[in-house]
PDB file of N, CA and C in Angstrom:
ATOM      1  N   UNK A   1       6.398   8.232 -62.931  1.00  0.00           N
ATOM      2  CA  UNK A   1       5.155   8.976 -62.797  1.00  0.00           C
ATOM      3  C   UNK A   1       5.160   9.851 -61.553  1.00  0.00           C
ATOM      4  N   UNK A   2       5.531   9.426 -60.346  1.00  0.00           N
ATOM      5  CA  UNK A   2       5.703   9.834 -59.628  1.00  0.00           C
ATOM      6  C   UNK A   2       6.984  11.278 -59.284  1.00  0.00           C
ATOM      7  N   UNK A   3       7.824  11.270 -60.169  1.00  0.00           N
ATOM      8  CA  UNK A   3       8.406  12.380 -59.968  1.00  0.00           C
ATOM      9  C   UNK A   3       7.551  13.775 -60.781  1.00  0.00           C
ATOM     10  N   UNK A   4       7.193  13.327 -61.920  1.00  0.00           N
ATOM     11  CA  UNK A   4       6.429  13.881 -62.439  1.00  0.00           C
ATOM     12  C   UNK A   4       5.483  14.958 -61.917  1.00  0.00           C
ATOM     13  N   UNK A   5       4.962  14.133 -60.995  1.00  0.00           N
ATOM     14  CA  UNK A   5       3.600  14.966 -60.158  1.00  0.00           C
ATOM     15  C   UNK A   5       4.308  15.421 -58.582  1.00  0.00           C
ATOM     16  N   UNK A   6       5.617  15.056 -58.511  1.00  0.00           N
ATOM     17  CA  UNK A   6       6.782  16.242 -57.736  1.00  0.00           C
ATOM     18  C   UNK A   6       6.758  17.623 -58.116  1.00  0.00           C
ATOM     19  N   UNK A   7       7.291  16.986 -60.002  1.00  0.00           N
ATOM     20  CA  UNK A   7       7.457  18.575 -60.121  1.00  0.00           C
ATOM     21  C   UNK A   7       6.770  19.210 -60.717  1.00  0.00           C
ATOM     22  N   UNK A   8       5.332  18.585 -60.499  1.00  0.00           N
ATOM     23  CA  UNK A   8       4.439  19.646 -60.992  1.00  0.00           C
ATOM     24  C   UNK A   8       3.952  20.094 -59.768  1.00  0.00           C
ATOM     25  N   UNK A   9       4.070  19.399 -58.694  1.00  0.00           N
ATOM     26  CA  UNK A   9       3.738  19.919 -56.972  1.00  0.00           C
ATOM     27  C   UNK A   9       4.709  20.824 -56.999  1.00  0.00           C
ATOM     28  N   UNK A  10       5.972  21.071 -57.135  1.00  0.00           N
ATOM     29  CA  UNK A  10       6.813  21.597 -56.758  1.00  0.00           C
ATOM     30  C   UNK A  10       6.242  23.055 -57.831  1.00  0.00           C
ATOM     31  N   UNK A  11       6.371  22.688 -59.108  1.00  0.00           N
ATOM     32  CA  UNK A  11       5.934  24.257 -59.852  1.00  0.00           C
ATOM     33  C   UNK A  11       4.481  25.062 -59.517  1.00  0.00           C
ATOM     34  N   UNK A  12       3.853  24.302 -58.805  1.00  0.00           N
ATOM     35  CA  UNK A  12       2.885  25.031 -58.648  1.00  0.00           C
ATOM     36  C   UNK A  12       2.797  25.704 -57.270  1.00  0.00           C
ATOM     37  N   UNK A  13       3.703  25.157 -56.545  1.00  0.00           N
ATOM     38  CA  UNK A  13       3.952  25.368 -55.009  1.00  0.00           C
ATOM     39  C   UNK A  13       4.356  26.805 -55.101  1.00  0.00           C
ATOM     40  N   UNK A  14       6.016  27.097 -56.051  1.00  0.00           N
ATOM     41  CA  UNK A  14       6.596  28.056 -56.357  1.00  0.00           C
ATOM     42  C   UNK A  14       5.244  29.455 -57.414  1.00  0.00           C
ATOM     43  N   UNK A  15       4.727  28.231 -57.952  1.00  0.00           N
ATOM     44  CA  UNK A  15       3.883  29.794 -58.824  1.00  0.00           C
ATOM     45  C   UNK A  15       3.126  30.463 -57.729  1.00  0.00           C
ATOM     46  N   UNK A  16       2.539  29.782 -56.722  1.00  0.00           N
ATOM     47  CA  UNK A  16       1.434  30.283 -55.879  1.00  0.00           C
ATOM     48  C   UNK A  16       2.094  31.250 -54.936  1.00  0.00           C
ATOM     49  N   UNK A  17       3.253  30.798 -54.325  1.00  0.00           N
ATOM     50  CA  UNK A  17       4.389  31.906 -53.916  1.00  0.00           C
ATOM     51  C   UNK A  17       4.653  32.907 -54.781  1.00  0.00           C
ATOM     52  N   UNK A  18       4.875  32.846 -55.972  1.00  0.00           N
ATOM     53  CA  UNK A  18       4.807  34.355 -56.624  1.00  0.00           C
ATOM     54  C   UNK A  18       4.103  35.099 -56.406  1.00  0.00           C
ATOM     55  N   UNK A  19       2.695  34.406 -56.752  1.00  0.00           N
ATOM     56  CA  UNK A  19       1.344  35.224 -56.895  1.00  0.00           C
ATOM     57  C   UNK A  19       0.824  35.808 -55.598  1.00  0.00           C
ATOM     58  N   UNK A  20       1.260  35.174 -53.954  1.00  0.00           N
ATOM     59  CA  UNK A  20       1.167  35.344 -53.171  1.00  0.00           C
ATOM     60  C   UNK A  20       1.662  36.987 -52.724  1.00  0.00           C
ATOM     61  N   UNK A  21       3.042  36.838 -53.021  1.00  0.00           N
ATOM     62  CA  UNK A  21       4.303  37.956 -53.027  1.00  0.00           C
ATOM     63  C   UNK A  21       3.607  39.042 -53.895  1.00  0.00           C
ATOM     64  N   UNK A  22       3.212  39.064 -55.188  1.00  0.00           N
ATOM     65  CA  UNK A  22       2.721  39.367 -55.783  1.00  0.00           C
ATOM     66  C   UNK A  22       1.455  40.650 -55.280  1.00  0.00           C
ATOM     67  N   UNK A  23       0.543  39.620 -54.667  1.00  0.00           N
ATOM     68  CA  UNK A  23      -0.911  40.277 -54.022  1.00  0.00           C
ATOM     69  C   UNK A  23      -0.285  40.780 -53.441  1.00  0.00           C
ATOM     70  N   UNK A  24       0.364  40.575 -51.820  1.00  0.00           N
ATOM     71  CA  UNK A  24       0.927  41.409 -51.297  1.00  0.00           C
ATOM     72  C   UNK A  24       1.358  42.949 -51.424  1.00  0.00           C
ATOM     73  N   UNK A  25       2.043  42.543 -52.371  1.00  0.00           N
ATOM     74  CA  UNK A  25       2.868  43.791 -53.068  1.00  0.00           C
ATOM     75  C   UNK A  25       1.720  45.120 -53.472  1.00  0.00           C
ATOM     76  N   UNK A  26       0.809  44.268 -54.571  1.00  0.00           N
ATOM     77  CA  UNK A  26      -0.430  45.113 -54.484  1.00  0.00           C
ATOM     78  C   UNK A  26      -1.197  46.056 -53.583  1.00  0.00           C
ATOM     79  N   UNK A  27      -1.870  44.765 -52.382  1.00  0.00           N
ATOM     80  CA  UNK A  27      -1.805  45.571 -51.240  1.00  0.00           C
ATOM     81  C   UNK A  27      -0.970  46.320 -50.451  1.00  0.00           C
ATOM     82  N   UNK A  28      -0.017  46.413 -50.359  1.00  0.00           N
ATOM     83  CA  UNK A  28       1.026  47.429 -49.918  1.00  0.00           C
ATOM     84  C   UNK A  28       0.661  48.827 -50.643  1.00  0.00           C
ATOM     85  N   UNK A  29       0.936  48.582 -51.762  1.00  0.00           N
ATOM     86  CA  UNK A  29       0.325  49.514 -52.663  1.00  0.00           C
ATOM     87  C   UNK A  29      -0.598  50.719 -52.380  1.00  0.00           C
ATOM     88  N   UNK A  30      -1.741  49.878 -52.295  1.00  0.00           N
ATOM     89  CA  UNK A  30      -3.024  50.352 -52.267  1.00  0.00           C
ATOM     90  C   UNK A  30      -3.222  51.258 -51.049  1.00  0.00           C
ATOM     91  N   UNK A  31      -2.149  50.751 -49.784  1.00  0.00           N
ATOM     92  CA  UNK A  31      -2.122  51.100 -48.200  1.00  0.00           C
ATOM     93  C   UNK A  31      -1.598  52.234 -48.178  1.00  0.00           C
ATOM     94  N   UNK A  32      -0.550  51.784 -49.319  1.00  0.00           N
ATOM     95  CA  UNK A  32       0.517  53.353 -49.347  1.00  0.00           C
ATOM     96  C   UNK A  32      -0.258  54.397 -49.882  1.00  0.00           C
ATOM     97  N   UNK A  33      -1.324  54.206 -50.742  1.00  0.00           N
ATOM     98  CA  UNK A  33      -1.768  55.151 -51.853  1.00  0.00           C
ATOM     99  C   UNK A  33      -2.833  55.409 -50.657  1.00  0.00           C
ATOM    100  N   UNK A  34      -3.691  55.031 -50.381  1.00  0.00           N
ATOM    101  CA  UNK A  34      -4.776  55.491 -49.324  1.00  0.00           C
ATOM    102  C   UNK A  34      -4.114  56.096 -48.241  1.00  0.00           C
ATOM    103  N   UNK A  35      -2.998  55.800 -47.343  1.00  0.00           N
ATOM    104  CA  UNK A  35      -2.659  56.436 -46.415  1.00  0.00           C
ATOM    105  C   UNK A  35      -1.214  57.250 -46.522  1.00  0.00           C
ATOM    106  N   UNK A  36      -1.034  57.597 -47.876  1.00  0.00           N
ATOM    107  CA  UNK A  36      -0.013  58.418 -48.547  1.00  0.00           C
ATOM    108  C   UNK A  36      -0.223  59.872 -48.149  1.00  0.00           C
ATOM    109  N   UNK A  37       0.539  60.202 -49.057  1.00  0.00           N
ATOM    110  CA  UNK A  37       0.071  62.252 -49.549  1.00  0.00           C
ATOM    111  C   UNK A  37      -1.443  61.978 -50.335  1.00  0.00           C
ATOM    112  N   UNK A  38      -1.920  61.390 -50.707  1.00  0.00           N
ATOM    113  CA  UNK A  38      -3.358  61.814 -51.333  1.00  0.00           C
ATOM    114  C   UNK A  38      -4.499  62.149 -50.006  1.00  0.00           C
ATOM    115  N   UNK A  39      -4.655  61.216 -48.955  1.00  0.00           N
ATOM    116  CA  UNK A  39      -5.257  60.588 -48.046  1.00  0.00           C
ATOM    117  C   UNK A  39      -4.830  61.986 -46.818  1.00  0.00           C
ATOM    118  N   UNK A  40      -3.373  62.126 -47.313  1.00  0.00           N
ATOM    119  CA  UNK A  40      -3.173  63.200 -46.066  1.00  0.00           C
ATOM    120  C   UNK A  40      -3.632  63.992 -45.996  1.00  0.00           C
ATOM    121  N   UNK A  41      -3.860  64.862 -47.582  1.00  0.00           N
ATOM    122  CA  UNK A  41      -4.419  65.679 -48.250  1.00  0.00           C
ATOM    123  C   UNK A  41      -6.089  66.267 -47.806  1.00  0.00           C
ATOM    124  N   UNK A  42      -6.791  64.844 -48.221  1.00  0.00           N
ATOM    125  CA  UNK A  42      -8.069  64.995 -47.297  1.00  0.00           C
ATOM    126  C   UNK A  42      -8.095  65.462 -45.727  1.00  0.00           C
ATOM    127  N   UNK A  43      -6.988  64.764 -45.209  1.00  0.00           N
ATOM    128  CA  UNK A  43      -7.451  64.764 -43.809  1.00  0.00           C
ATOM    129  C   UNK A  43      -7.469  66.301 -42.842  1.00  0.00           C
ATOM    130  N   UNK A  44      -7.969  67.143 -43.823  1.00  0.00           N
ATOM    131  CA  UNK A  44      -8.260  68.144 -42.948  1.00  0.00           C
ATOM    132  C   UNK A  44      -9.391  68.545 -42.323  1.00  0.00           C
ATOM    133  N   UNK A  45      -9.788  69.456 -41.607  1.00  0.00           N
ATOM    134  CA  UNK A  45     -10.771  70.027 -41.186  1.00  0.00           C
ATOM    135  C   UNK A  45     -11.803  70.974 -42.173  1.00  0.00           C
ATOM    136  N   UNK A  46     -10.606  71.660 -43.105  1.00  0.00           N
ATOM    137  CA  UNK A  46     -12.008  72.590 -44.189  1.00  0.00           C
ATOM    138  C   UNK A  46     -12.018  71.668 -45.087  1.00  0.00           C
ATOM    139  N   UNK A  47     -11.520  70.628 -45.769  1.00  0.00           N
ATOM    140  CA  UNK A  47     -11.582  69.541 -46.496  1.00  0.00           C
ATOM    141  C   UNK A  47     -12.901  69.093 -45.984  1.00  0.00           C
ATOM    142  N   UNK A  48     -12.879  68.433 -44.705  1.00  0.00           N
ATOM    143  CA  UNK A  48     -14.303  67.730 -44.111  1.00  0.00           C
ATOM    144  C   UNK A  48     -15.404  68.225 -44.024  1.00  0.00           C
ATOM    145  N   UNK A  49     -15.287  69.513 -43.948  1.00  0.00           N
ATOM    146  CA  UNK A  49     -16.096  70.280 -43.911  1.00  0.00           C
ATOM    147  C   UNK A  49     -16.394  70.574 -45.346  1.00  0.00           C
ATOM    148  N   UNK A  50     -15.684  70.337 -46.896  1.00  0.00           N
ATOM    149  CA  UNK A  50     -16.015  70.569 -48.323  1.00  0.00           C
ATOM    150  C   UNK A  50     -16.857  69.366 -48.375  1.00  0.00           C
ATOM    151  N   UNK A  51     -16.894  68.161 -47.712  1.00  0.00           N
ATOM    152  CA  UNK A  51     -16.977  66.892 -47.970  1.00  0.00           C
ATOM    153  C   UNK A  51     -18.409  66.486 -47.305  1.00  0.00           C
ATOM    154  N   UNK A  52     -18.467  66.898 -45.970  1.00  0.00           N
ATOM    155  CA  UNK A  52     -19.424  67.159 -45.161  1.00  0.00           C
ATOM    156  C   UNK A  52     -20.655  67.740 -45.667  1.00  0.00           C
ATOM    157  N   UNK A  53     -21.090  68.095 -46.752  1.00  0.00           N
ATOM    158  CA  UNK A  53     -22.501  68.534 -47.272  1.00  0.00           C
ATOM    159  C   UNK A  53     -23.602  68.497 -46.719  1.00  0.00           C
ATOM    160  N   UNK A  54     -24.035  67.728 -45.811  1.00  0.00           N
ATOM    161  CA  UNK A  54     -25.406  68.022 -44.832  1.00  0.00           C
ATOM    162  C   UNK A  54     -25.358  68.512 -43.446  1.00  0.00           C
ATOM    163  N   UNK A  55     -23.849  68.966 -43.330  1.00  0.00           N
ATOM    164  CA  UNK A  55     -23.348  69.144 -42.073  1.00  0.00           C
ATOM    165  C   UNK A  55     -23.217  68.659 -40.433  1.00  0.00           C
ATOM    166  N   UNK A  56     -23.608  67.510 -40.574  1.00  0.00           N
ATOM    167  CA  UNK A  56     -23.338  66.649 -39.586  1.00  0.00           C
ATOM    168  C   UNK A  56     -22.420  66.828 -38.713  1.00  0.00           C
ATOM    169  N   UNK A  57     -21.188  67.081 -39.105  1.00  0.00           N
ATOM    170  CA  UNK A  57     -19.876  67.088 -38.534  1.00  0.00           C
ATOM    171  C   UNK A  57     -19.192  65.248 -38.753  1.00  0.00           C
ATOM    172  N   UNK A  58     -19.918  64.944 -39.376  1.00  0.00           N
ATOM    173  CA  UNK A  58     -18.931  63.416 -40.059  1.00  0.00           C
ATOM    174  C   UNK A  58     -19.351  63.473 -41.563  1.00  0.00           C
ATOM    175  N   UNK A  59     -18.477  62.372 -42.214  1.00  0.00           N
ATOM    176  CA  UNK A  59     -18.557  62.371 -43.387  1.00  0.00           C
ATOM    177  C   UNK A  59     -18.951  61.010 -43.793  1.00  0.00           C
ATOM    178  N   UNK A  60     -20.411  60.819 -44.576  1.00  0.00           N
ATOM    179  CA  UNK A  60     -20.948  59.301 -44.743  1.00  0.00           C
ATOM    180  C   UNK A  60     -20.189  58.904 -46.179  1.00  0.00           C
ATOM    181  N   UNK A  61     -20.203  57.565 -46.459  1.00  0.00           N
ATOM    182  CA  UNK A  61     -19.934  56.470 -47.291  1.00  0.00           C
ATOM    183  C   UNK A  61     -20.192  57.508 -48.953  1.00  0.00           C
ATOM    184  N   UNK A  62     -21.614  58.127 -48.927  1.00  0.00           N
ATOM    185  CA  UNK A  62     -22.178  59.001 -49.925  1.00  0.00           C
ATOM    186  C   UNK A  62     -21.793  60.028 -50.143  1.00  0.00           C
ATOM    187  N   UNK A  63     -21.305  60.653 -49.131  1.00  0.00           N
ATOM    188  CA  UNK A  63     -20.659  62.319 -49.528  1.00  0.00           C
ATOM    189  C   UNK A  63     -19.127  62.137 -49.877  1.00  0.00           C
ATOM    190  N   UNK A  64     -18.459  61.062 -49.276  1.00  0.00           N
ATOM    191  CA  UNK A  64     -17.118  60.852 -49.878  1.00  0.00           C
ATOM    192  C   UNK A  64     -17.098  60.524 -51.506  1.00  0.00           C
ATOM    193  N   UNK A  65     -18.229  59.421 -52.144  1.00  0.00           N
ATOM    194  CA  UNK A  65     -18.101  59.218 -52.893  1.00  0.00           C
ATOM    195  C   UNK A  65     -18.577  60.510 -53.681  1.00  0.00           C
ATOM    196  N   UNK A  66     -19.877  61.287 -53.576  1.00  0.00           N
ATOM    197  CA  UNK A  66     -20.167  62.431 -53.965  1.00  0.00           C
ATOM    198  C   UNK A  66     -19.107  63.417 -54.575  1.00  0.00           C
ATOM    199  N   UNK A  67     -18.335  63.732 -53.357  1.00  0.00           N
ATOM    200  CA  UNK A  67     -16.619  64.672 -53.200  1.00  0.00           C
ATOM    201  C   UNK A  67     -15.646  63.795 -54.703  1.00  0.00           C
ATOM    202  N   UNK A  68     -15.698  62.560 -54.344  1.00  0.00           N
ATOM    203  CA  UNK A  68     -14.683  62.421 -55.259  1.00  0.00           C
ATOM    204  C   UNK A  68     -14.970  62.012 -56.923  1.00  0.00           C
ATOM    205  N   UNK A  69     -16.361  61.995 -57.110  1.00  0.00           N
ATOM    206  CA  UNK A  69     -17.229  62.078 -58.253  1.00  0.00           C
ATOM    207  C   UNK A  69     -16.920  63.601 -58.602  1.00  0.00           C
ATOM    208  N   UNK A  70     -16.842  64.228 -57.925  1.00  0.00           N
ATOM    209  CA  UNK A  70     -16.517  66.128 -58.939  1.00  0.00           C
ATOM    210  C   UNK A  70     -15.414  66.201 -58.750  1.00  0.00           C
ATOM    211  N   UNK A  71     -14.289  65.068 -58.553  1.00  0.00           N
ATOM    212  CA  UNK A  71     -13.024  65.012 -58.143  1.00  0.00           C
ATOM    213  C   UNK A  71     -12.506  64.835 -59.637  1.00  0.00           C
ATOM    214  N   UNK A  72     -13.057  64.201 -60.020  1.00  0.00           N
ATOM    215  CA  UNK A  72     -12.861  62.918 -61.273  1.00  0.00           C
ATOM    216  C   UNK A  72     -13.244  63.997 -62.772  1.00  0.00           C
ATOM    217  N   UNK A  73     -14.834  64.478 -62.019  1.00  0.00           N
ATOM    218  CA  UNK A  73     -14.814  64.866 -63.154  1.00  0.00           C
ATOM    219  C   UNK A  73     -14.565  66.205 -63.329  1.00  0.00           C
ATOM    220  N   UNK A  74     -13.706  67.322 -62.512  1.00  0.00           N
ATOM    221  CA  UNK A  74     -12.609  68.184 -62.958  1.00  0.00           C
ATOM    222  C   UNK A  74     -11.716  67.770 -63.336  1.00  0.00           C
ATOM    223  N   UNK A  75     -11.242  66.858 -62.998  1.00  0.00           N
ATOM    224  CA  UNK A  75     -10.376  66.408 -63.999  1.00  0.00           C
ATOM    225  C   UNK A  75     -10.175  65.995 -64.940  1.00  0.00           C
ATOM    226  N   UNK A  76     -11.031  65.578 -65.305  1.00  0.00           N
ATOM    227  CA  UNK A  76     -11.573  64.442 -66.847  1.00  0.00           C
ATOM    228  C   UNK A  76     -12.142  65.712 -67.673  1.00  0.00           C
ATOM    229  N   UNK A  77     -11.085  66.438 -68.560  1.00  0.00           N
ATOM    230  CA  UNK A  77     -11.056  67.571 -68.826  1.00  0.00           C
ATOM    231  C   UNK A  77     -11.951  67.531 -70.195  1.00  0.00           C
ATOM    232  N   UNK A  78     -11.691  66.255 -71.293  1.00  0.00           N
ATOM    233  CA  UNK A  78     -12.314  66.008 -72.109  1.00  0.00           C
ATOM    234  C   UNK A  78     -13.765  65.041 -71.852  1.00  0.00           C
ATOM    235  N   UNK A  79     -13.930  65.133 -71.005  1.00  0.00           N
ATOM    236  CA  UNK A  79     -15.118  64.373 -70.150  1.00  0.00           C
ATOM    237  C   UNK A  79     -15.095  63.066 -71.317  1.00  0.00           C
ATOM    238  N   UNK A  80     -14.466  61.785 -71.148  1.00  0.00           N
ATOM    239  CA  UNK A  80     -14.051  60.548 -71.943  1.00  0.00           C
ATOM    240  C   UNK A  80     -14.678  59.661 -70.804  1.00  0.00           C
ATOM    241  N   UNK A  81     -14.548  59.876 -69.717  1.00  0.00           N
ATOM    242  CA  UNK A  81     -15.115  59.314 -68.407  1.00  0.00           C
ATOM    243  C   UNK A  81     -13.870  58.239 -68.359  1.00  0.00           C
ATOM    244  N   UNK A  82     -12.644  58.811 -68.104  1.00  0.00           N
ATOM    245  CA  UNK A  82     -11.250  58.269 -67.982  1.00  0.00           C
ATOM    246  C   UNK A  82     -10.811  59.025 -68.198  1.00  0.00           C
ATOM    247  N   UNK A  83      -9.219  59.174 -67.253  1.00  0.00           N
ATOM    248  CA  UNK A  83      -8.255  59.966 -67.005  1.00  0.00           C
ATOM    249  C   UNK A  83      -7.476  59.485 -67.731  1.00  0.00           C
ATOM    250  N   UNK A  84      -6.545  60.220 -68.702  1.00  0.00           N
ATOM    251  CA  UNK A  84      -5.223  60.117 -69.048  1.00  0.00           C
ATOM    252  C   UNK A  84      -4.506  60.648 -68.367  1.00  0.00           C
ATOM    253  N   UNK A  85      -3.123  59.865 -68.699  1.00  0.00           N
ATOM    254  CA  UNK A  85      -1.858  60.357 -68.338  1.00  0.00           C
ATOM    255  C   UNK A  85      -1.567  62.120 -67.652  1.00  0.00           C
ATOM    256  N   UNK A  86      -1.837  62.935 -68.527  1.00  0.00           N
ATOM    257  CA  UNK A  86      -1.892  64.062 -68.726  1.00  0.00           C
ATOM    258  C   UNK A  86      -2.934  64.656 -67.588  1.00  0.00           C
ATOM    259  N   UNK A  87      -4.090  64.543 -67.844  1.00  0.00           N
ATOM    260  CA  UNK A  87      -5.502  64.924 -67.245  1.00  0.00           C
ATOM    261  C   UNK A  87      -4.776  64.307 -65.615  1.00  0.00           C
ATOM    262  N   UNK A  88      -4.873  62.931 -65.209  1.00  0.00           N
ATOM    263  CA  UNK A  88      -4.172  62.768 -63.925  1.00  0.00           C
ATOM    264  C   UNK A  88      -3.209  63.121 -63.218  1.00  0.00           C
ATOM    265  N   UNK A  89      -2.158  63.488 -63.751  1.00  0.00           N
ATOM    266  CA  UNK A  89      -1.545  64.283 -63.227  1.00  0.00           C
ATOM    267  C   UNK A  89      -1.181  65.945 -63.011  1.00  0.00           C
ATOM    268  N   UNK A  90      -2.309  66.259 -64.303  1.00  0.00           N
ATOM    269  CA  UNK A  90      -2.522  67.775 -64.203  1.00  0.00           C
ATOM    270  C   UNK A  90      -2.038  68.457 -64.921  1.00  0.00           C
ATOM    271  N   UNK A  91      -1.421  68.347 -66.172  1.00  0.00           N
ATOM    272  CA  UNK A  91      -0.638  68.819 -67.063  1.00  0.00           C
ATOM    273  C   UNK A  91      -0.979  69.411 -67.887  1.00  0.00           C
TER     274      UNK A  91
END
């Protein structure tokens, strides 16, 4: 009985390490994609200033999301409210 519940300690030890590696990986991801070429893209001055809409000279939580709501939907060419393949990359 006792080895038993070894190697089910042991398989679950190893699955949680996958899944661990796993998330990780994800987040890496996500770091790369936010602080990639997309992210760089934004980081300009007449960008902030497209983004900037009440003119503050910063850009709130609302106008980013605002900016990337007519982001989405120039692109979403058949307005499906989802991007394909095609539509996302611009084709």
């Amino acid at each position: 009985m006792s080895q038993i519940l070894i190697r089910w300690s042991s398989a679950f030890a190893v699955l949680t390490a996958a899944l661990s590696c796993a998330s990780l990986a994800i987040a890496d991801d996500m770091v790369s994609f936010a602080t990639g070429g997309y992210a760089r893209g934004l980081r300009t001055v007449d960008e902030m200033h497209k983004i900037d809409t009440d003119g503050d000279g910063t850009v709130s939580h609302d106008e980013f999301i605002a900016y990337e709501t007519k982001v989405f939907d120039m692109m979403d060419k058949n307005h499906a409210a989802s991007l394909g393949p095609q539509e996302f990359l611009g084709k």
